[in-house]
Every structure is written in structure tokens, then in C-alpha cells.
C-alpha atoms as a PDB file:
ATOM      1  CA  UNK A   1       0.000   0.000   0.000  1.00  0.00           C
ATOM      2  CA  UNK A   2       1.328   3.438  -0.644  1.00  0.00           C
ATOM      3  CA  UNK A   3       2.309   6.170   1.817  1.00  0.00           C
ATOM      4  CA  UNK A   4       1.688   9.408   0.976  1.00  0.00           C
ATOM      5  CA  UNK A   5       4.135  11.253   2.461  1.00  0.00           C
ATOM      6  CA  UNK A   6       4.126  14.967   0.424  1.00  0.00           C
ATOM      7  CA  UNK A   7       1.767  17.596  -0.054  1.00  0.00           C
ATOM      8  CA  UNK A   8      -0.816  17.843  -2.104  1.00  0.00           C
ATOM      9  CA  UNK A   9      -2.850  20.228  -4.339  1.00  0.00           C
ATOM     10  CA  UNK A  10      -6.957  20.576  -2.807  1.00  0.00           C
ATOM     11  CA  UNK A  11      -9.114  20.141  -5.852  1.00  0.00           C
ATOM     12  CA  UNK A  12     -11.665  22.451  -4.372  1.00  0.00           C
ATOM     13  CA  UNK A  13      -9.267  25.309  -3.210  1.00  0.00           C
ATOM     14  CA  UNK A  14      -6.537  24.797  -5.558  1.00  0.00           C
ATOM     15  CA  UNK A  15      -3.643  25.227  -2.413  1.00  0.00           C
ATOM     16  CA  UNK A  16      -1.311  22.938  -1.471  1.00  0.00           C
ATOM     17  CA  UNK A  17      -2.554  20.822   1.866  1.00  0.00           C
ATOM     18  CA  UNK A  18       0.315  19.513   4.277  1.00  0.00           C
ATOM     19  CA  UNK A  19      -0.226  15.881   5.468  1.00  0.00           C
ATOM     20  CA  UNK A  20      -0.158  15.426   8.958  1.00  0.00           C
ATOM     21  CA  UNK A  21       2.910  12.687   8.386  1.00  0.00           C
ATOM     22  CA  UNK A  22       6.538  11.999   9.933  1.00  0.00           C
ATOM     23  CA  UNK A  23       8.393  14.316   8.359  1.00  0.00           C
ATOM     24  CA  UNK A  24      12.024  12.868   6.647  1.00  0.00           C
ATOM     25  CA  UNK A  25      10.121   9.593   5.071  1.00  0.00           C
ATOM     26  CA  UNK A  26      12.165   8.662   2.219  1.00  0.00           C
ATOM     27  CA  UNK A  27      10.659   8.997  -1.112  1.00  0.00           C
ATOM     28  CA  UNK A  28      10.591   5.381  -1.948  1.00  0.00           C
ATOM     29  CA  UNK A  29      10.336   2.524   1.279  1.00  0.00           C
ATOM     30  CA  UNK A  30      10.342  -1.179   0.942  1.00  0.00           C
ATOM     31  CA  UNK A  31      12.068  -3.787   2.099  1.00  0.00           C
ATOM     32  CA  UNK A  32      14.436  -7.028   0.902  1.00  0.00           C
ATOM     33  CA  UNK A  33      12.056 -10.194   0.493  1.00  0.00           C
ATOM     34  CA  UNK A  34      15.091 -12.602   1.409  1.00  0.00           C
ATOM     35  CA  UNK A  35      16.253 -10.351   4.368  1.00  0.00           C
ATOM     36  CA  UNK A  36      13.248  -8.473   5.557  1.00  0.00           C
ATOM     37  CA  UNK A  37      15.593  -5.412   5.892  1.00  0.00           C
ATOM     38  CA  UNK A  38      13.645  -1.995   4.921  1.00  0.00           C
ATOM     39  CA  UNK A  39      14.773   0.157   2.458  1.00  0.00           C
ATOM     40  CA  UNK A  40      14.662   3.366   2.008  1.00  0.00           C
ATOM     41  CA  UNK A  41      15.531   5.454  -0.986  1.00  0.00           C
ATOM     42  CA  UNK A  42      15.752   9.058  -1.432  1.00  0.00           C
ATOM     43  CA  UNK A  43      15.369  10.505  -4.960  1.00  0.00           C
ATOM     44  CA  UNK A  44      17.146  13.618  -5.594  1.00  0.00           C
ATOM     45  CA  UNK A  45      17.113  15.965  -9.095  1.00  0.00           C
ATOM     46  CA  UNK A  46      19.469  19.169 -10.092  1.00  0.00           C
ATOM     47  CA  UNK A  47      20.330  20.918  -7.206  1.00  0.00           C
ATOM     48  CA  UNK A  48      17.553  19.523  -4.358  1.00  0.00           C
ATOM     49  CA  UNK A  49      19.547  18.528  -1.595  1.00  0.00           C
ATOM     50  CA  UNK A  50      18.823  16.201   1.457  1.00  0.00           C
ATOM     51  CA  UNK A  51      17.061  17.805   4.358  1.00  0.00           C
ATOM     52  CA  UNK A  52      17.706  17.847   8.173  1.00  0.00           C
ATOM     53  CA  UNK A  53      14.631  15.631   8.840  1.00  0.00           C
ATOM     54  CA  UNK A  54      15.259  12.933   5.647  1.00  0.00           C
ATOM     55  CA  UNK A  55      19.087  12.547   7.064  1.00  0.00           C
ATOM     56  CA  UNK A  56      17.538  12.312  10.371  1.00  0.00           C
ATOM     57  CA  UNK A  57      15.243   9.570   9.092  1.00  0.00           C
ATOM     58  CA  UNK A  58      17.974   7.524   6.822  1.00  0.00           C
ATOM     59  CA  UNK A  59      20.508   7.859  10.100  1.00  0.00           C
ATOM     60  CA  UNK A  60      18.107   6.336  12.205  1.00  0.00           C
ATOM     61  CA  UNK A  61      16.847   3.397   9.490  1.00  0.00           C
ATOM     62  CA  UNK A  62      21.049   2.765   9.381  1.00  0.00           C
ATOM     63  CA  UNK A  63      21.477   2.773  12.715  1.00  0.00           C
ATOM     64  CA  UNK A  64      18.617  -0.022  13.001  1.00  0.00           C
ATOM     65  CA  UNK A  65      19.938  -1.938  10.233  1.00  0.00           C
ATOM     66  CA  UNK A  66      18.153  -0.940   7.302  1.00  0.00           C
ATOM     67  CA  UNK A  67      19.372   0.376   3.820  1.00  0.00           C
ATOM     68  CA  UNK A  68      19.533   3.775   3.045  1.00  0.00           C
ATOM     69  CA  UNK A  69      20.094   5.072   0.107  1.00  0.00           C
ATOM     70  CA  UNK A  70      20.194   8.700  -1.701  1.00  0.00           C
ATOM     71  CA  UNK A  71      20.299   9.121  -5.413  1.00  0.00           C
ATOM     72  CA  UNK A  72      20.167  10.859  -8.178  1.00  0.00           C
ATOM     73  CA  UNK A  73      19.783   8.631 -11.048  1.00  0.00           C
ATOM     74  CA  UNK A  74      19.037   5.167 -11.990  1.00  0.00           C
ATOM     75  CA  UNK A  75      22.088   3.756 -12.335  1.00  0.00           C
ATOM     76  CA  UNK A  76      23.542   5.246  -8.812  1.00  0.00           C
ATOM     77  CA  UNK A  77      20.719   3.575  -6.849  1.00  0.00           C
ATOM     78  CA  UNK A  78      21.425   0.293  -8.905  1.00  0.00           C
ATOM     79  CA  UNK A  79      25.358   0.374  -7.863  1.00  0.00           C
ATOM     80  CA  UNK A  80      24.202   1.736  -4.113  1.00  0.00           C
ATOM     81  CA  UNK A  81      22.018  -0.991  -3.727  1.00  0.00           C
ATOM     82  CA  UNK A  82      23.912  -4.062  -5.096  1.00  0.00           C
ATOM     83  CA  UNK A  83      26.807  -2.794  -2.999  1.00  0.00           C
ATOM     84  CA  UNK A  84      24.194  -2.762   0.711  1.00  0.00           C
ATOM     85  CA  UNK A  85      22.130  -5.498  -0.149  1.00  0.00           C
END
């Protein structure tokens, strides 16, 4: 099931509502089927950089054992992730 974890436009009143979620959550989350470790991937483009509450979030999902991962193309998160999984 997905997790919404941005903003989103109102249809009615065309403004951006906030979702009332933990801020930091990694743009993409799974986890390994043969491990059961979560992953957690977060997608970045041009010059977007990774904000206090996502390294927060990816520190703590390392710290517990998961895979964290920050990338900003295809090919980077395939190399990240054969290299942590």
C-alpha cells in the first residue's frame, strides 16, 4: 500500500494541503524479500539537496539496520544498492 508522504494540491481550493505525516520519510520505502531489511531510498534531481529531517530519518533506518540510500539517477541507486544489499 502506498504512503503518501508529500503535499498535495486541494481540488476544491486549488492550495497545497500539508499531510499530517513523519516528516524525513524517504521517497521510496520497501524492504528485501530474502532479508526483511527496509529500504529506504531518497530521490534527488538538479540541485535539491537532502534535508535535516530525511538525514535524520535515513541515520536512524542505518542505525537499526536498514538500507539507506540517496540518489540521483538510476544507475547510482542500482550500484548503491547491489553494494548494501
Amino acid at each position: 500500500m502506498p504512503n503518501n508522504s508529500n503535499a498535495t494540491r486541494s481540488l476544491l481550493s486549488k492550495f497545497f494541503r500539508k499531510n499530517n505525516v513523519f516528516k524525513g520519510v524517504p521517497d521510496i520505502i520497501g524492504f528485501h524479500k530474502k532479508t526483511g531489511r527496509f529500504i529506504g531510498v531518497e530521490i534527488k534531481t538538479g540541485s535539491d539537496r537532502v534535508s535535516m529531517e530525511q538525514a535524520h530519518f535515513l541515520t536512524m533506518l542505518q542505525q537499526s539496520g536498514g538500507v539507506a540510500i540517496v540518489c540521483r539517477d538510476f544507475d547510482a541507486f542500482l550500484a548503491e544498492y547491489n553494494a548494501k544489499c
